[in-house]
Protein backbone atom coordinates (compact mmCIF):
# COMPACT_ATOMS: atom_id res chain seq x y z
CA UNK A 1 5.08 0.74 12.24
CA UNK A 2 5.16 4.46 12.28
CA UNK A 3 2.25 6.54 12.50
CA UNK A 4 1.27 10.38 12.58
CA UNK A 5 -1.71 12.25 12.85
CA UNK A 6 -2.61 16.42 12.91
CA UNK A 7 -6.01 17.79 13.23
CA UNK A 8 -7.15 21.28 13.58
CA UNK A 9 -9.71 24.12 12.55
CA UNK A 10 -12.01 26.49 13.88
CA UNK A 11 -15.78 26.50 13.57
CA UNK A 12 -16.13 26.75 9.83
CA UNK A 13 -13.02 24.98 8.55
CA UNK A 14 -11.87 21.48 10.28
CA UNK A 15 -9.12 19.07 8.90
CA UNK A 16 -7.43 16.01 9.70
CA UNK A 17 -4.36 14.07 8.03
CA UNK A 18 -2.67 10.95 8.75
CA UNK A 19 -0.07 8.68 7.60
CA UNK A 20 1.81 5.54 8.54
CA UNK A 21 4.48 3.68 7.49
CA UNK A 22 5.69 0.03 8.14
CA UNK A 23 8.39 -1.95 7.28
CA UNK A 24 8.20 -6.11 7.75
CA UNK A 25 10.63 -8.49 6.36
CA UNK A 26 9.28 -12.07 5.55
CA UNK A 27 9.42 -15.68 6.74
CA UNK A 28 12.87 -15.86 5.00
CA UNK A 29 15.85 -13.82 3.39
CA UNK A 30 14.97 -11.82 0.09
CA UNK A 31 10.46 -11.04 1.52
CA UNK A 32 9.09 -8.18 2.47
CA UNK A 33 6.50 -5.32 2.23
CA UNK A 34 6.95 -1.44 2.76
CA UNK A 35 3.38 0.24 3.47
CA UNK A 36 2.34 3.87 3.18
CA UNK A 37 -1.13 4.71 4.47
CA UNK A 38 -2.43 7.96 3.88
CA UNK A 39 -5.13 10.33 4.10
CA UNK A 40 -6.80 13.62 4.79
CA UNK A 41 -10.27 14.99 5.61
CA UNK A 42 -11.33 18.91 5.11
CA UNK A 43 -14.38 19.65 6.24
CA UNK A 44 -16.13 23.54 5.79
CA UNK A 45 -18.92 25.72 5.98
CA UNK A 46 -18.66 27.43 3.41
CA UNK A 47 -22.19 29.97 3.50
CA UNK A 48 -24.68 29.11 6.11
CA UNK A 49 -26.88 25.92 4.83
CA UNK A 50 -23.87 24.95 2.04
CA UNK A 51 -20.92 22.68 3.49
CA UNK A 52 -18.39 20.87 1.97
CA UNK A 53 -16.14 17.54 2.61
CA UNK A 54 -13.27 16.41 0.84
CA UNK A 55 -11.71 13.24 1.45
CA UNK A 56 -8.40 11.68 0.38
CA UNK A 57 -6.51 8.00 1.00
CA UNK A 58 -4.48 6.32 -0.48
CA UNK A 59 -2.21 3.54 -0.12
CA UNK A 60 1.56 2.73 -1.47
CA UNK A 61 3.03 -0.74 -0.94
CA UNK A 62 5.94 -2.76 -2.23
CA UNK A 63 5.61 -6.62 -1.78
CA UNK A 64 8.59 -8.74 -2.75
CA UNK A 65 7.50 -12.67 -2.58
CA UNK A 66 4.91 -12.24 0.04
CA UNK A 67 3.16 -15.01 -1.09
CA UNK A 68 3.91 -18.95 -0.06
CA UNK A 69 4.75 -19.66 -3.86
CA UNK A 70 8.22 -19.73 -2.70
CA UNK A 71 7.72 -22.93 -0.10
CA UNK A 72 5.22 -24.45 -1.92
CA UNK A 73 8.04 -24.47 -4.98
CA UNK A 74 11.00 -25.78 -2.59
CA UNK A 75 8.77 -28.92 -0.93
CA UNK A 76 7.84 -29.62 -4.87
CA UNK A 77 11.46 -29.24 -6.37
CA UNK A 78 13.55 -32.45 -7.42
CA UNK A 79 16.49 -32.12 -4.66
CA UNK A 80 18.25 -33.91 -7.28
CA UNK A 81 18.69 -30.58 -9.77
CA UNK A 82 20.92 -27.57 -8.95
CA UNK A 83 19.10 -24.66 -7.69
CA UNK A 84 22.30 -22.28 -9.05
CA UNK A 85 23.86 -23.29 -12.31
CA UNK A 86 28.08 -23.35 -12.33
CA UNK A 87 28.13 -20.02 -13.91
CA UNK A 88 25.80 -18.13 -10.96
CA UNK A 89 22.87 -18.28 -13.06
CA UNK A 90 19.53 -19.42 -11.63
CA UNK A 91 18.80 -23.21 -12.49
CA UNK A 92 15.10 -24.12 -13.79
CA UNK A 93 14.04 -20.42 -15.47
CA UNK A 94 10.68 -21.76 -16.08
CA UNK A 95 9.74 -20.61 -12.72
CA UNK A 96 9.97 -23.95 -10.98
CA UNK A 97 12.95 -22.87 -8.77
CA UNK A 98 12.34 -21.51 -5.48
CA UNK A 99 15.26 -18.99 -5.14
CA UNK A 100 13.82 -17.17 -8.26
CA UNK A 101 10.87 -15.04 -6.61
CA UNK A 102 13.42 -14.93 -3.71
CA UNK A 103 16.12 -13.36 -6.03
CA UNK A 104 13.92 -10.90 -7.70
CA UNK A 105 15.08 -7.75 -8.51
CA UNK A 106 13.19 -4.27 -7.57
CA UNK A 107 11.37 -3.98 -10.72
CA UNK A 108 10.07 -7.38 -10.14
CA UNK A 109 8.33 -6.34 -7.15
CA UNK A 110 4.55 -6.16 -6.74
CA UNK A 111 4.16 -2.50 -6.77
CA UNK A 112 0.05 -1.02 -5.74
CA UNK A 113 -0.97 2.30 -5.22
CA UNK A 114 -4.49 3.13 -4.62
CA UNK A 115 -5.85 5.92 -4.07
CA UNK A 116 -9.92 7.60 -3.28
CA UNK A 117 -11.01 10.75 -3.41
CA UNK A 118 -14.41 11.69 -2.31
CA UNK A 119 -16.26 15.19 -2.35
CA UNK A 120 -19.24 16.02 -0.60
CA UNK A 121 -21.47 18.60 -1.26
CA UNK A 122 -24.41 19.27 1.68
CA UNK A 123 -26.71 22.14 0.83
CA UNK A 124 -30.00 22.68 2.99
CA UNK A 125 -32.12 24.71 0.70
CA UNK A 126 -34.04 26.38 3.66
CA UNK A 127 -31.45 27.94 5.12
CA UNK A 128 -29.61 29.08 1.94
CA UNK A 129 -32.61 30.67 0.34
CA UNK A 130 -33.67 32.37 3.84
């Protein structure tokens, strides 16, 4: 896992941002998940009695068979039947063959991206009006 971080500012303006990144491969050939974490924070004074906060995160990850679909498949498939036909196709496309969510191409990959965004507003109405 990689991670970074920068924060700053003076007395009315203050900010942070942050990110990390990790790469794990799976229990077996073919799993995985990449992970971007991100997020900033700006926070300012923007009169005297009105401030403001922004946040922002967000997340970006790629899964490929992280889930234990893949074992629970190979302890439930007949050993008897091929798992690769003659002609290098996958056996069983009905989704009862184990190396299918193993051979999985990129579009096939769980793919999430979330992301929040919060703004905050603080006004104290004695010291804006005075």
């Amino acid at each position: 896992m990689h991670n970074v971080s920068l924060s700053g500012g003076n007395k009315f303006v203050r900010y942070y941002v942050s990110g990390a990144y990790s790469n794990n491969t799976g229990l077996y050939s073919g799993t995985g998940t990449r992970r971007l974490n991100y997020g900033a924070k700006l926070d300012a004074t923007l009169t005297q009695g009105l401030t403001m906060s922004l946040d922002f995160t967000g997340v970006r990850s790629h899964n490929k068979n992280t889930n234990y679909n893949t074992i629970e498949q190979a302890y439930s498939y007949d050993p008897t039947q091929p798992l690769i036909l003659s002609n290098g196709e996958l056996a069983s496309v009905s989704g009862g063959n184990p190396l299918i969510s193993v051979f999985l191409d990129e579009e096939a990959m769980l793919r999430i991206l979330l992301i929040n965004i919060r703004l905050h507003l603080g006004v104290e109405l004695g010291k804006c009006l005075g």
